[in-house]
PDB file of N, CA and C in Angstrom:
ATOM      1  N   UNK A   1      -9.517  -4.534  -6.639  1.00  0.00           N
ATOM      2  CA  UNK A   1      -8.747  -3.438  -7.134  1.00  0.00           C
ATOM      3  C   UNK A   1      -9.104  -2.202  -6.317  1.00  0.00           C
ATOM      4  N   UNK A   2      -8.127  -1.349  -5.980  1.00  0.00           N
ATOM      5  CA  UNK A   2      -7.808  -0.335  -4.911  1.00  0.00           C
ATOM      6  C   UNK A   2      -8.847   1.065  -5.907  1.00  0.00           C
ATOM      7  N   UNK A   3      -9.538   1.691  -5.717  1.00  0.00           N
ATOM      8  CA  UNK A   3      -9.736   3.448  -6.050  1.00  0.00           C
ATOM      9  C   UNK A   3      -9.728   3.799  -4.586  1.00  0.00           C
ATOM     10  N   UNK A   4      -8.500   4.785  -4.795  1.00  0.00           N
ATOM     11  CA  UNK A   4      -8.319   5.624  -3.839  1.00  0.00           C
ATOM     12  C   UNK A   4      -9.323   6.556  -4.425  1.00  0.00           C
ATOM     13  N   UNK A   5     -10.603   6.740  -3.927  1.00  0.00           N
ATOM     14  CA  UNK A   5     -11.280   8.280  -4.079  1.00  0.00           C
ATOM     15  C   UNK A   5     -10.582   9.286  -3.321  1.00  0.00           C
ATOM     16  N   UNK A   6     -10.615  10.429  -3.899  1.00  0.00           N
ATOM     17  CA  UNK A   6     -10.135  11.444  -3.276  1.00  0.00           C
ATOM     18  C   UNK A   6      -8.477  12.073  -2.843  1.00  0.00           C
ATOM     19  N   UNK A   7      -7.698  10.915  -3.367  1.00  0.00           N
ATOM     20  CA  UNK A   7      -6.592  10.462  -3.732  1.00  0.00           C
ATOM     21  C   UNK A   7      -5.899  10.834  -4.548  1.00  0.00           C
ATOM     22  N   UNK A   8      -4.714  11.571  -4.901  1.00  0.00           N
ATOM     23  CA  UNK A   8      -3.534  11.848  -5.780  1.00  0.00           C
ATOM     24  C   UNK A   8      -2.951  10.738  -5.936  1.00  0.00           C
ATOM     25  N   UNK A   9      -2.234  10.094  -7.046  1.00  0.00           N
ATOM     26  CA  UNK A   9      -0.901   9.357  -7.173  1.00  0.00           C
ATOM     27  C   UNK A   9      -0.002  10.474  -8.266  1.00  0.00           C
ATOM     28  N   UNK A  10       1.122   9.998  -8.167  1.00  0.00           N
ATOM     29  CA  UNK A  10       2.232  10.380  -9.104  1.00  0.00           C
ATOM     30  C   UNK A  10       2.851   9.465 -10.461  1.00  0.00           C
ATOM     31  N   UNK A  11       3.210   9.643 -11.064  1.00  0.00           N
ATOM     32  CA  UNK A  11       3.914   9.671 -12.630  1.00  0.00           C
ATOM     33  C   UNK A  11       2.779   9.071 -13.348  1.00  0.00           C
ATOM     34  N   UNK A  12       1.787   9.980 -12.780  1.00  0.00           N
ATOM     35  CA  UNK A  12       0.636  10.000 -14.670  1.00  0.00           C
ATOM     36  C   UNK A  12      -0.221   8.820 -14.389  1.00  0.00           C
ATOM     37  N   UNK A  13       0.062   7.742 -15.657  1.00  0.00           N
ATOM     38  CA  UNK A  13      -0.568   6.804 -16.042  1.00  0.00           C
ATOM     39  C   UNK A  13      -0.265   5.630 -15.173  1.00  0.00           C
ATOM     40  N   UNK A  14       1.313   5.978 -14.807  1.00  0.00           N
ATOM     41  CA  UNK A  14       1.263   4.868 -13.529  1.00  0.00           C
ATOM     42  C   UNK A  14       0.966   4.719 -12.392  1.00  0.00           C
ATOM     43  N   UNK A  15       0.384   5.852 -12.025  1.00  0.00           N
ATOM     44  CA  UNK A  15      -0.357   5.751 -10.943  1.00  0.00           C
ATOM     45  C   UNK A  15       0.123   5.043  -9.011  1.00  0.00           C
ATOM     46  N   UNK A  16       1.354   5.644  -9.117  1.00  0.00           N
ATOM     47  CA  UNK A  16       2.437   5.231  -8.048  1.00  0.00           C
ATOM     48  C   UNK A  16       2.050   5.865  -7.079  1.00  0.00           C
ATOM     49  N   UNK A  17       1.604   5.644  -5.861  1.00  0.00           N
ATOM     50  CA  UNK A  17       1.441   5.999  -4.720  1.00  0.00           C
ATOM     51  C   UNK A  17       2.610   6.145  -3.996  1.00  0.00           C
ATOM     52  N   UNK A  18       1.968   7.465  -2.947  1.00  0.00           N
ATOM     53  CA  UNK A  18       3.179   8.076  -2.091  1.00  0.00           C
ATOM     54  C   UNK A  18       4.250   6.972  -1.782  1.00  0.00           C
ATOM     55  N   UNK A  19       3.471   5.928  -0.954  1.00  0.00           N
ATOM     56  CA  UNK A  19       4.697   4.550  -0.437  1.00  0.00           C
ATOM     57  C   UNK A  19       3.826   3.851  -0.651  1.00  0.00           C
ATOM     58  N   UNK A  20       4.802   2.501  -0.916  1.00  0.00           N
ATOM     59  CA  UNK A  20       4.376   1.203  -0.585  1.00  0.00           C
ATOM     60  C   UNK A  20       5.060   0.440   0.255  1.00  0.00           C
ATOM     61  N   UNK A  21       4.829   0.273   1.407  1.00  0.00           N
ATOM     62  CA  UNK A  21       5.775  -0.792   2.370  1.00  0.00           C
ATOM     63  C   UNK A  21       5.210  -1.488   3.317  1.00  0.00           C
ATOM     64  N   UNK A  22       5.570  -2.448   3.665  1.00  0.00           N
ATOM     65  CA  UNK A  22       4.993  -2.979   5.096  1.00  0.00           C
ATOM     66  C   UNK A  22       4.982  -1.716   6.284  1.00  0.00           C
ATOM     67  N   UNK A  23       4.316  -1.007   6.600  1.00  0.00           N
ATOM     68  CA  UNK A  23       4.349  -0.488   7.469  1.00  0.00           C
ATOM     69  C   UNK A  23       4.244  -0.759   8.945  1.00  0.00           C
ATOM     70  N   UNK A  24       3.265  -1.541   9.067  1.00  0.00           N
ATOM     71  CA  UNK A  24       2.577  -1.918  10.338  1.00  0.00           C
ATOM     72  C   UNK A  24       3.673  -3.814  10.980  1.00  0.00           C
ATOM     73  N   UNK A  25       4.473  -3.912  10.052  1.00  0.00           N
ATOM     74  CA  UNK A  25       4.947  -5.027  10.324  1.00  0.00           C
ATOM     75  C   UNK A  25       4.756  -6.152  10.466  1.00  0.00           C
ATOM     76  N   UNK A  26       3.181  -6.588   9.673  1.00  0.00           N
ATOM     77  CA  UNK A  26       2.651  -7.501   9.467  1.00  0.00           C
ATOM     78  C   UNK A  26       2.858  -8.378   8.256  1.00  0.00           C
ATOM     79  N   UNK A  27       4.211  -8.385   7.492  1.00  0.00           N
ATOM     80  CA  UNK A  27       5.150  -8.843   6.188  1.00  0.00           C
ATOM     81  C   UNK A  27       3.719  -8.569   5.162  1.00  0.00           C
ATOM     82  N   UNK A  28       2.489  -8.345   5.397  1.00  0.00           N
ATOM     83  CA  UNK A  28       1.686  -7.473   4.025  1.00  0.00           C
ATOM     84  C   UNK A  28       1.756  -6.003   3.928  1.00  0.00           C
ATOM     85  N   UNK A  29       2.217  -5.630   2.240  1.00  0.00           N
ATOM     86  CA  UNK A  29       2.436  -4.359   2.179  1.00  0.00           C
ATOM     87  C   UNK A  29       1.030  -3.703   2.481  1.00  0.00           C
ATOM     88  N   UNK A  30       1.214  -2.354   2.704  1.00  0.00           N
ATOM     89  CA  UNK A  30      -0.091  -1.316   2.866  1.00  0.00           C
ATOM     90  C   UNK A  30       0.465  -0.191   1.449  1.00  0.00           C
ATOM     91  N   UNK A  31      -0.450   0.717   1.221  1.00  0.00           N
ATOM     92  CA  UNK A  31      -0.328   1.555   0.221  1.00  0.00           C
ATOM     93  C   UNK A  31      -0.411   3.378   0.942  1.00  0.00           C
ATOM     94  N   UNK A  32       0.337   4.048   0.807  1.00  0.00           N
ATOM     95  CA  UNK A  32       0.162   5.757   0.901  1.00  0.00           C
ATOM     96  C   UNK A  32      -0.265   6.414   0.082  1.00  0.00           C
ATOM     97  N   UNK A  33      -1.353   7.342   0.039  1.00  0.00           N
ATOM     98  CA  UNK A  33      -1.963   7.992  -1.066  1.00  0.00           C
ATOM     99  C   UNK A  33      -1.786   9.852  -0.201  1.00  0.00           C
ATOM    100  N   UNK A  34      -1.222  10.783  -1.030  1.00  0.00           N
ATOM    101  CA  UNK A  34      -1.722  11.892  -0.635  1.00  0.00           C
ATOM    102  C   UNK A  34      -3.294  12.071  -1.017  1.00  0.00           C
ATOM    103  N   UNK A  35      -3.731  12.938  -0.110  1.00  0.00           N
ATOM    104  CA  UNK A  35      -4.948  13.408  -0.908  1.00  0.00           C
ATOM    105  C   UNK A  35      -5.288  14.700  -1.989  1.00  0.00           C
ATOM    106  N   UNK A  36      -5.795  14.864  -2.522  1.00  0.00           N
ATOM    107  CA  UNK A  36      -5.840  15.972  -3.756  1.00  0.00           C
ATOM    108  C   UNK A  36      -5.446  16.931  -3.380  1.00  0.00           C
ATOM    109  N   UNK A  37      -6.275  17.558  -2.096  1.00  0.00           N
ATOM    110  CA  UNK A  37      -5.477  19.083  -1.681  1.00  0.00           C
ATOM    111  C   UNK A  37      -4.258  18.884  -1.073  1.00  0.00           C
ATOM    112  N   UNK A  38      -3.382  17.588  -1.301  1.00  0.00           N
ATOM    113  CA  UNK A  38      -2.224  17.756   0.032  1.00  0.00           C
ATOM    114  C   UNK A  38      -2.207  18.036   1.361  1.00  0.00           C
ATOM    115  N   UNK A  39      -3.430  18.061   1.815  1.00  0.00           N
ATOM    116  CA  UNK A  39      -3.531  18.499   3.214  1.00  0.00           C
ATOM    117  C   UNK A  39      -3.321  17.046   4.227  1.00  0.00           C
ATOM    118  N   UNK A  40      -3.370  15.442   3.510  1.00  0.00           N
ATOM    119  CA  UNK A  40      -3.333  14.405   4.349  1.00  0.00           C
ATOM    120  C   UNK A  40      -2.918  13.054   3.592  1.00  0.00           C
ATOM    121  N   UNK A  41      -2.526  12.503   4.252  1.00  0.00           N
ATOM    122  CA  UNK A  41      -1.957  11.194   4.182  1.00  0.00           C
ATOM    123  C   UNK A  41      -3.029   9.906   4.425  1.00  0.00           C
ATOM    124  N   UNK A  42      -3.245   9.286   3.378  1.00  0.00           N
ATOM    125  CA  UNK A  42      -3.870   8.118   3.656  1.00  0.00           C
ATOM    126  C   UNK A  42      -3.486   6.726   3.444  1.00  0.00           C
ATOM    127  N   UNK A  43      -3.897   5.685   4.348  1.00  0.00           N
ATOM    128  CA  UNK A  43      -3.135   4.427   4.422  1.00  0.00           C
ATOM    129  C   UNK A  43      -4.354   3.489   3.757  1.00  0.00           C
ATOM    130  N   UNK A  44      -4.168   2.462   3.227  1.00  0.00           N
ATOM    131  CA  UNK A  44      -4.606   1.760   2.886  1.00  0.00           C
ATOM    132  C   UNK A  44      -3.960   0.474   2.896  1.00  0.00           C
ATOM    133  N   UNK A  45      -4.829  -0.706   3.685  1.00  0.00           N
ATOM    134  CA  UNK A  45      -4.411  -1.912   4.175  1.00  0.00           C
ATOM    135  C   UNK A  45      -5.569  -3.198   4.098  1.00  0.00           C
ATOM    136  N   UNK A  46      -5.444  -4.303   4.244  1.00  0.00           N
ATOM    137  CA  UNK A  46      -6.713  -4.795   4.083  1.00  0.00           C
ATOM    138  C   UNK A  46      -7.126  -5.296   5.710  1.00  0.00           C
ATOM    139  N   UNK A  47      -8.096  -5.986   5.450  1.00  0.00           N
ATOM    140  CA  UNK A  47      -8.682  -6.497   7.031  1.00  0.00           C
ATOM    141  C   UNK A  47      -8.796  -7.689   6.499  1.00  0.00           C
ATOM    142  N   UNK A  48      -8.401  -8.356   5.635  1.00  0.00           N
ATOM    143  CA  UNK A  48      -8.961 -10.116   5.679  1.00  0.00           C
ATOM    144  C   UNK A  48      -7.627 -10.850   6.188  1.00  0.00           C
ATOM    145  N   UNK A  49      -7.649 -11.572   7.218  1.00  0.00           N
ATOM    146  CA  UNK A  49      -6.917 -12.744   7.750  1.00  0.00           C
ATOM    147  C   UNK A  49      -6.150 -13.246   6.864  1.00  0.00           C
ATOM    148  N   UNK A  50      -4.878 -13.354   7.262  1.00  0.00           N
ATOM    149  CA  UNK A  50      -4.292 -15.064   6.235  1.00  0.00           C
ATOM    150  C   UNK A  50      -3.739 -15.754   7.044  1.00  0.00           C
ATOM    151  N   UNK A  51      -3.834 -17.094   6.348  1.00  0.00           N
ATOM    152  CA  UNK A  51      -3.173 -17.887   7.533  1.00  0.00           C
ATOM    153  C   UNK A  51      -2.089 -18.282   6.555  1.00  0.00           C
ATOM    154  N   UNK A  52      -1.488 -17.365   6.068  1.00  0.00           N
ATOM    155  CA  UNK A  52      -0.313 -17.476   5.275  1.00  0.00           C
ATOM    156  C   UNK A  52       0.652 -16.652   5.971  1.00  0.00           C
ATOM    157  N   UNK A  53       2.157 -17.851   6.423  1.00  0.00           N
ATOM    158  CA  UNK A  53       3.337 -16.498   7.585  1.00  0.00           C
ATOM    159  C   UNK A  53       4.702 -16.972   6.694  1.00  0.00           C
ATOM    160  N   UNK A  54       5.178 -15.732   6.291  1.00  0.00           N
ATOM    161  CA  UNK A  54       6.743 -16.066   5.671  1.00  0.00           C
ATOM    162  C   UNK A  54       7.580 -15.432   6.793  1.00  0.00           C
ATOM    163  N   UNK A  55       8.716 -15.950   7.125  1.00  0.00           N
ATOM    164  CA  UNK A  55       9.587 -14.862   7.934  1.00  0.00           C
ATOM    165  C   UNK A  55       9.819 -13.425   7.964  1.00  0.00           C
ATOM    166  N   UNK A  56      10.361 -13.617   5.899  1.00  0.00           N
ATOM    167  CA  UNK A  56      10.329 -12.188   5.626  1.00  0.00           C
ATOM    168  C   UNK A  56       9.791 -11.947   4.347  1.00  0.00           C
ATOM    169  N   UNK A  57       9.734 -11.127   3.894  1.00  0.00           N
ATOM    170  CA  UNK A  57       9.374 -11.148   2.172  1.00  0.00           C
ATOM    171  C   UNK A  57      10.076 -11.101   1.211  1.00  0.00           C
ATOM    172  N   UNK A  58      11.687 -11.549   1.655  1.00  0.00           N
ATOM    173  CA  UNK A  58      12.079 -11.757   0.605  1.00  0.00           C
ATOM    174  C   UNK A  58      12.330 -13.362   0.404  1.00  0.00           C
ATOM    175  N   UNK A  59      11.930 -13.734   1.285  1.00  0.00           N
ATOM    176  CA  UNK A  59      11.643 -15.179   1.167  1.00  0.00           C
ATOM    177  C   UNK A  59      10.208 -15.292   0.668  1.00  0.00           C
ATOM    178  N   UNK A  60       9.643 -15.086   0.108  1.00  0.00           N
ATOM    179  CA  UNK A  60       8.593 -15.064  -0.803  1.00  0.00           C
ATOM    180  C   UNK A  60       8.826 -14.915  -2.488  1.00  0.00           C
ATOM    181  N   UNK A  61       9.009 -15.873  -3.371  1.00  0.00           N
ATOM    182  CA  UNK A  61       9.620 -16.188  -4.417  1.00  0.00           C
ATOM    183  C   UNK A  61       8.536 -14.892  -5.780  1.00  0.00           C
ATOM    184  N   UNK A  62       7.464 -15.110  -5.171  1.00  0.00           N
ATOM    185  CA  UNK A  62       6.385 -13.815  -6.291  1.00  0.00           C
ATOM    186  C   UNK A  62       7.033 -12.443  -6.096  1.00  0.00           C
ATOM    187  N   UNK A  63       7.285 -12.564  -4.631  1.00  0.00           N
ATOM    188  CA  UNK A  63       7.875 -11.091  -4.376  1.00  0.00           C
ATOM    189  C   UNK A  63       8.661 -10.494  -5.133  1.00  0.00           C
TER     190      UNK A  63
END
């Protein structure tokens, strides 16, 4: 489970980060967090390998 320290999210209790999208084009999403003062943008992504490849993600049935 993600704590963004230092991190803003939006609508309260749900806790929705700036974006969520594949950014980097690796079909795993990454997460956007402003930070508290608004002064920066932070990405959050993981580093563990998969040897799991879908074409796209919407060919991914959990998705």
């Amino acid at each position: 489970m993600l704590t963004a320290e230092g991190c803003s999210s939006n609508n309260g209790t749900k806790s929705t980060p700036a974006l969520s999208a594949d950014l980097f084009g690796d079909w795993r999403e990454e997460v956007m967090f402003r930070t508290t003062d608004n002064q920066n943008l932070r990405i959050y992504t993981t580093t563990i390998p998969t040897k799991h490849k879908i074409y796209t993600l919407m060919h991914d049935p959990q998705y």
